[in-house]
N, C-alpha and C. Protein backbone atom coordinates (compact mmCIF):
# COMPACT_ATOMS: atom_id res chain seq x y z
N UNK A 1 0.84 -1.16 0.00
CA UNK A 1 0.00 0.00 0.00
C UNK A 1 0.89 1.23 0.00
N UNK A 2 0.35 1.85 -0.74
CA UNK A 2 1.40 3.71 -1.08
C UNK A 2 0.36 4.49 -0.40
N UNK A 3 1.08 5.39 0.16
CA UNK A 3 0.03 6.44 0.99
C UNK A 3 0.74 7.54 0.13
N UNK A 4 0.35 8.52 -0.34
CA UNK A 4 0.83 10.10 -0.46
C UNK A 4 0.76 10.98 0.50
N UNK A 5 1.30 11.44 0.57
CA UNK A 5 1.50 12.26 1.54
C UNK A 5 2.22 13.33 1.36
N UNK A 6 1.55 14.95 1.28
CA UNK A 6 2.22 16.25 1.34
C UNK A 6 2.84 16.47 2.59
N UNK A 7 3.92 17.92 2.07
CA UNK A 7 4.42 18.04 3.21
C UNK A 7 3.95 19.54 4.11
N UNK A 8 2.47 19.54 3.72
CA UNK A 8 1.91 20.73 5.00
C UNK A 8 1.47 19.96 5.88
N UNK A 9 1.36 21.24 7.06
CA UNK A 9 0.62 20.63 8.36
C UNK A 9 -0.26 19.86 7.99
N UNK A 10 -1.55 20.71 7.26
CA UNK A 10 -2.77 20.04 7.43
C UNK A 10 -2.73 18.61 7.24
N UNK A 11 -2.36 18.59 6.11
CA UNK A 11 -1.90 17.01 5.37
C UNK A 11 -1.02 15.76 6.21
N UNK A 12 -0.32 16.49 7.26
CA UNK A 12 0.13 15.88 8.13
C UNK A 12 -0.42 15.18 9.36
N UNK A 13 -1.03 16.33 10.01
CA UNK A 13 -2.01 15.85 10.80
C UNK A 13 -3.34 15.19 10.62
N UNK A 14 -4.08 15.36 9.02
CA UNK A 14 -4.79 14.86 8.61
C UNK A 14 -4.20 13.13 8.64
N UNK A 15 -3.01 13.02 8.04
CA UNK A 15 -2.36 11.40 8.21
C UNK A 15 -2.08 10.59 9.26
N UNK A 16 -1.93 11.73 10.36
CA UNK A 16 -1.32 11.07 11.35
C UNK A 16 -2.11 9.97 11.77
N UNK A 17 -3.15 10.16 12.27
CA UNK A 17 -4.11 8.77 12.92
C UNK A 17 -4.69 7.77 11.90
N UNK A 18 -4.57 8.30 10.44
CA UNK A 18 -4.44 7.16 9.41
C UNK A 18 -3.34 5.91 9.68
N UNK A 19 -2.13 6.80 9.54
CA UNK A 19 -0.68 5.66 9.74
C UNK A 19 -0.81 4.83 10.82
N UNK A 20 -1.33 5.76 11.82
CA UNK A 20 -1.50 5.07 12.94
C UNK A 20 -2.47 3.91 13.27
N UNK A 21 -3.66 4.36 12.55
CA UNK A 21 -4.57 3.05 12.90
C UNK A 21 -4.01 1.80 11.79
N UNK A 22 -2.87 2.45 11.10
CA UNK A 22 -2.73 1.49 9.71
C UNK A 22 -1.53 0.78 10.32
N UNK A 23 -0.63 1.06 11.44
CA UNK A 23 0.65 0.47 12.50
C UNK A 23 -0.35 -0.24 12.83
N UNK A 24 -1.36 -0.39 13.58
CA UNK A 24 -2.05 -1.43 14.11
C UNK A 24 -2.76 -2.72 13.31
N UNK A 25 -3.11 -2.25 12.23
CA UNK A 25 -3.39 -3.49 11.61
C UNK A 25 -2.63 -4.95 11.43
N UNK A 26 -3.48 -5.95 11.65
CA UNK A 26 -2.77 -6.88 11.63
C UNK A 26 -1.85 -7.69 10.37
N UNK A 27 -2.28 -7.54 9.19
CA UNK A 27 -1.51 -7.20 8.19
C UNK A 27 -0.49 -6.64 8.00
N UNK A 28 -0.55 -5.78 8.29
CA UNK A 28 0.95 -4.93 8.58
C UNK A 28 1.89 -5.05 9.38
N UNK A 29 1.31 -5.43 10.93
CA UNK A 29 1.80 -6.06 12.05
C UNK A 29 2.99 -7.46 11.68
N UNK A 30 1.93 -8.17 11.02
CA UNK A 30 2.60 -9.14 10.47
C UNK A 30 3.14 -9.50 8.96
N UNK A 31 3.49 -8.08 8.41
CA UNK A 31 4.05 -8.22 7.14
C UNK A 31 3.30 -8.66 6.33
N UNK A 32 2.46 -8.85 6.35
CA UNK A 32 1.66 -9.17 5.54
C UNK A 32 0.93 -8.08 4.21
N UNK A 33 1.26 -7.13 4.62
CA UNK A 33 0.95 -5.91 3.39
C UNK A 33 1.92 -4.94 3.93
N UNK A 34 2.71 -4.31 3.17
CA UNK A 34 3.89 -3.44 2.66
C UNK A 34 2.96 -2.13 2.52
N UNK A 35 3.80 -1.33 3.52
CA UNK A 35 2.87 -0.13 3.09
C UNK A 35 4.60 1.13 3.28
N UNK A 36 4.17 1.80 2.51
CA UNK A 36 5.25 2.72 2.30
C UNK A 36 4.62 4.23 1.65
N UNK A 37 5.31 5.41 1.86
CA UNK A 37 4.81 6.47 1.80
C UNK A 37 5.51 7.27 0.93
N UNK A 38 4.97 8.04 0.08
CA UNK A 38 5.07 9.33 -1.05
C UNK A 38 5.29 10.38 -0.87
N UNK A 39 6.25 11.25 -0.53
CA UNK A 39 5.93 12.92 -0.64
C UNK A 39 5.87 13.24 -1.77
N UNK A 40 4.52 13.91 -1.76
CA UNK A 40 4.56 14.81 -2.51
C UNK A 40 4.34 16.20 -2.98
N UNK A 41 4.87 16.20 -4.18
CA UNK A 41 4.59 17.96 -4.23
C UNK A 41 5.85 18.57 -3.53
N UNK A 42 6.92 17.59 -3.53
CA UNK A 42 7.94 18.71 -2.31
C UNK A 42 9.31 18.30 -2.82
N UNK A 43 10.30 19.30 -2.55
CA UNK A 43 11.66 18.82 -3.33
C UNK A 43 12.35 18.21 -1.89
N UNK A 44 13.13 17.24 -2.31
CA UNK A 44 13.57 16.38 -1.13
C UNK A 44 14.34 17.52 -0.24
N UNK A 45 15.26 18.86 -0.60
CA UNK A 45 16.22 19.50 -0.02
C UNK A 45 15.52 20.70 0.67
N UNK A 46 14.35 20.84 0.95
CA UNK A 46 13.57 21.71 1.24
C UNK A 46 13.72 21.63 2.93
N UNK A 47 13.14 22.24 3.98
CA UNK A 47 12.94 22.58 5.25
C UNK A 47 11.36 21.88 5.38
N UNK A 48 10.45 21.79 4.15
CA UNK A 48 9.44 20.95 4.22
C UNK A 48 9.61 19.70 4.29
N UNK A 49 10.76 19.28 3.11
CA UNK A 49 10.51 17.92 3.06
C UNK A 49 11.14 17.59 4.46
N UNK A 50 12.45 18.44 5.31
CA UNK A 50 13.04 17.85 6.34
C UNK A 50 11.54 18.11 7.42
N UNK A 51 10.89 18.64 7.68
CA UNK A 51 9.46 18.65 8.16
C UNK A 51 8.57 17.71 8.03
N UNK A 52 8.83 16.86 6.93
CA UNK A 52 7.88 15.82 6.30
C UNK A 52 8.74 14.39 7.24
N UNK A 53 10.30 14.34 6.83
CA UNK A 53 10.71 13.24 7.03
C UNK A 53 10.72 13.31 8.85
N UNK A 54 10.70 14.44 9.45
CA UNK A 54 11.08 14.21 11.36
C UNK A 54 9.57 14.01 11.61
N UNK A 55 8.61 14.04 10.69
CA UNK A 55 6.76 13.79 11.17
C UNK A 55 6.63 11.90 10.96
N UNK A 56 7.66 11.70 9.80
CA UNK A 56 7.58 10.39 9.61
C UNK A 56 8.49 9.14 10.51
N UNK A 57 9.49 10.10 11.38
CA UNK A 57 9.91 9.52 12.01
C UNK A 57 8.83 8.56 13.46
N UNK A 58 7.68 9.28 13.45
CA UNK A 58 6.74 8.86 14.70
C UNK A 58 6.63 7.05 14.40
N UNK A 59 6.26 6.91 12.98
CA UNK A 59 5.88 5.66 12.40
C UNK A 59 7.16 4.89 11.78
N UNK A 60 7.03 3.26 11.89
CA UNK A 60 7.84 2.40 10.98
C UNK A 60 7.47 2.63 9.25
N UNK A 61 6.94 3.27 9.12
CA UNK A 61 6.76 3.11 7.58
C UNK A 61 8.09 3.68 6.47
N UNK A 62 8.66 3.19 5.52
CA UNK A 62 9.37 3.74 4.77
C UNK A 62 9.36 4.83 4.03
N UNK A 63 9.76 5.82 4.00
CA UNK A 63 9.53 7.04 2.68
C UNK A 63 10.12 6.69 1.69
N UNK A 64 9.47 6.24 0.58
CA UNK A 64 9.36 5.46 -0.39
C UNK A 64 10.25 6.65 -1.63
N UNK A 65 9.68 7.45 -1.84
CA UNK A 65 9.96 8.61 -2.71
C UNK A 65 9.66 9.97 -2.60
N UNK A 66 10.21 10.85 -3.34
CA UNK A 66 9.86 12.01 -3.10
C UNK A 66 9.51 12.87 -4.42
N UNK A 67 8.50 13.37 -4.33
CA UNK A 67 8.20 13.49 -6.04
C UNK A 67 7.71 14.89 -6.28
N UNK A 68 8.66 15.68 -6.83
CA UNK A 68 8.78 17.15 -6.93
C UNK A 68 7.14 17.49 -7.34
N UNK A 69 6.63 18.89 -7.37
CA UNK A 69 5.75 19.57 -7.76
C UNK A 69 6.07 20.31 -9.13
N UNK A 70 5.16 19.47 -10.22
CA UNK A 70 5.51 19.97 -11.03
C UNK A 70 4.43 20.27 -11.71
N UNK A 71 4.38 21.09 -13.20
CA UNK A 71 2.94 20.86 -14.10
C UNK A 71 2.94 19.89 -15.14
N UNK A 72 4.37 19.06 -14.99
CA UNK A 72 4.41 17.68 -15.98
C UNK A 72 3.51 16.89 -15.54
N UNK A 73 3.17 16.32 -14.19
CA UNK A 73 2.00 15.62 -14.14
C UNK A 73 0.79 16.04 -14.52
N UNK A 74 0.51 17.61 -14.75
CA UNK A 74 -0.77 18.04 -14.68
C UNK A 74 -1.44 17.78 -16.32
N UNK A 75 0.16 18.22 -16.98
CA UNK A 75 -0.13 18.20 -18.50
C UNK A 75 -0.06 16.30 -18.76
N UNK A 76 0.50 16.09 -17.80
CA UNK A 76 0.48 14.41 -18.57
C UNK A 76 -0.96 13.70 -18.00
N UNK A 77 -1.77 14.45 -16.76
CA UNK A 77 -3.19 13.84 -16.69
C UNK A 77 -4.30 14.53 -17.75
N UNK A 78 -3.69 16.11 -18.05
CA UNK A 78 -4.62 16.11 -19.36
C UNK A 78 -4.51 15.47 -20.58
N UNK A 79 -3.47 14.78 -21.22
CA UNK A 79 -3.37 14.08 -22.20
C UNK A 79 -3.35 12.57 -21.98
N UNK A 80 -3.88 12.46 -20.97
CA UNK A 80 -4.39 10.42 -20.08
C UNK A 80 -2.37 9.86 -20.94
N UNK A 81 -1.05 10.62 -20.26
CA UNK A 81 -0.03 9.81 -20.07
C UNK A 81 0.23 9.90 -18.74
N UNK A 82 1.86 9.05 -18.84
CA UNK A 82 2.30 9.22 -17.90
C UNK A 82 3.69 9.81 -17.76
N UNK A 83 4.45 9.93 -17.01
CA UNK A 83 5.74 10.77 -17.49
C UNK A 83 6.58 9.80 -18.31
N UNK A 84 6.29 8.37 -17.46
CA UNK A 84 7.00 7.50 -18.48
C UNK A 84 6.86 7.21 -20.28
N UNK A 85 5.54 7.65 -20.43
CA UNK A 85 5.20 8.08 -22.07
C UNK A 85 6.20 9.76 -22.50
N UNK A 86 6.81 10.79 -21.68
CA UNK A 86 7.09 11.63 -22.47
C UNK A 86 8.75 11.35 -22.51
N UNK A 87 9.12 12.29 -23.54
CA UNK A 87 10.61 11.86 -23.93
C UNK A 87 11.21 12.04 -22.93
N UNK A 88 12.51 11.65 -22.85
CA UNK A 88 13.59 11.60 -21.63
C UNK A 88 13.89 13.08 -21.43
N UNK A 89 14.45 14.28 -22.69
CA UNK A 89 14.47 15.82 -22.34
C UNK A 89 13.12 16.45 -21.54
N UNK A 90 12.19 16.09 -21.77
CA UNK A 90 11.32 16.47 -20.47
C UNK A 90 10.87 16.12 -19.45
N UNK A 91 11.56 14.71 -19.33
CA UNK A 91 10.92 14.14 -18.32
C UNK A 91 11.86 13.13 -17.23
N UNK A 92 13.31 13.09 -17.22
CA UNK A 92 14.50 11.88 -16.73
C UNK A 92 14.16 12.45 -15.47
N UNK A 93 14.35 14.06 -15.34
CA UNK A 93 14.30 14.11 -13.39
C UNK A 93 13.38 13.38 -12.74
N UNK A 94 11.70 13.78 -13.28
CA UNK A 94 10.79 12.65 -13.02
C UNK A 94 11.17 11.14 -12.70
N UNK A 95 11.28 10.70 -13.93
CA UNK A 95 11.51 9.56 -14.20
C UNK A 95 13.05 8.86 -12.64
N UNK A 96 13.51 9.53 -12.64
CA UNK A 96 14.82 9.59 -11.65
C UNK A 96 14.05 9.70 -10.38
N UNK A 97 13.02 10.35 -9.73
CA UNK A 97 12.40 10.75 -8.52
C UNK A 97 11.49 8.99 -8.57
N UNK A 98 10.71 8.61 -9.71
CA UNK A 98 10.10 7.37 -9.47
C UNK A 98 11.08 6.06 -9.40
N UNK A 99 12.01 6.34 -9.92
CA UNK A 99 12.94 5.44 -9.88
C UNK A 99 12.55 4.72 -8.36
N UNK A 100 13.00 5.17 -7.37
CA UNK A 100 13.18 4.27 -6.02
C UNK A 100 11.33 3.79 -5.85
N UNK A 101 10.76 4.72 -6.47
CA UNK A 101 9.58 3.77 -6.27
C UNK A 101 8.83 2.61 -6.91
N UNK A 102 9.44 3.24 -8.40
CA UNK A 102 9.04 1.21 -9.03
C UNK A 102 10.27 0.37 -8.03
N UNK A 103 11.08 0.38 -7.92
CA UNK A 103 12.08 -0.71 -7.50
C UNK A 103 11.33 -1.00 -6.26
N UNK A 104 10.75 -0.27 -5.45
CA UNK A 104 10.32 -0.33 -4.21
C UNK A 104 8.97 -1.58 -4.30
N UNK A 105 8.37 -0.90 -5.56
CA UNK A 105 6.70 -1.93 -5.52
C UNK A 105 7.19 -3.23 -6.13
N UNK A 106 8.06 -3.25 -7.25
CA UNK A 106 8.97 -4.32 -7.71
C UNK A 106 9.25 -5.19 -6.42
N UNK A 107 10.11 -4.94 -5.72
CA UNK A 107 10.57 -5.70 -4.66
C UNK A 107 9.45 -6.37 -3.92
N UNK A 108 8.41 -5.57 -3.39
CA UNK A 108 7.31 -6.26 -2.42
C UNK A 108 6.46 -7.26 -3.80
N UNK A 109 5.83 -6.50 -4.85
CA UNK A 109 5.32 -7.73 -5.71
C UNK A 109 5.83 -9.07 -5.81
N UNK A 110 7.07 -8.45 -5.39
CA UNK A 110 8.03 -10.11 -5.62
C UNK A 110 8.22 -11.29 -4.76
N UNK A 111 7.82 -10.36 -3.87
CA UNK A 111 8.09 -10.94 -2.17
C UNK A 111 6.61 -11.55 -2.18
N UNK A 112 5.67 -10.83 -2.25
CA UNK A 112 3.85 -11.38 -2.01
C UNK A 112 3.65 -12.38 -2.81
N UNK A 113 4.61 -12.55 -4.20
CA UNK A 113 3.95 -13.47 -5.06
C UNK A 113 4.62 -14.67 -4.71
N UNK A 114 5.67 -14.70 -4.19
CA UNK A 114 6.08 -15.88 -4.05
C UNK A 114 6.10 -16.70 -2.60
């Protein structure tokens, strides 16, 4: 399971008792579902994102990726792509920010299926 997660307050505190009732599940408890988390909208070197990562310290969950704010997603949901459909000159930083997160869902698919 991917949670997103911005890095304002609201969005923070809005999550907090999510993660939390989601630490308790027994699934999770027992590995049994992989859950890992998204910033987004935020550049990893920011005072937000370091705001984002000491809020995530409360919980075991992994911060999976961090995925800048851009209008490439906006223009790639008006034309139904994805960044991985546009060429590499507009799109590798992207493509570089998802990086740790396919490898990430890669790894657990691999783990659940077998």
């Amino acid at each position: 399971m991917l949670v997103p997660l911005s890095a304002s307050t609201f969005d923070m505190a809005a999550t907090q008792r999510f993660l939390g009732t989601l630490a308790e599940h027994k699934a999770v408890k027992q590995g049994e579902l992989s859950l890992g988390i998204i910033a987004m909208r935020v550049d990893s070197h920011t005072r937000a994102a370091a705001g984002l990562d000491d809020f995530l310290k409360e919980f075991e969950f992994p911060l999976v990726a961090h995925l800048r704010d851009t209008h490439v997603y906006v223009h790639c949901a008006r034309d139904g792509l994805s960044v991985f459909d546009l060429p590499r000159s507009r799109a590798e930083q992207d493509w570089e920010q998802w990086r740790p997160l396919t490898r990430w869902v890669g790894r657990k698919a691999a783990a659940h299926s077998s």
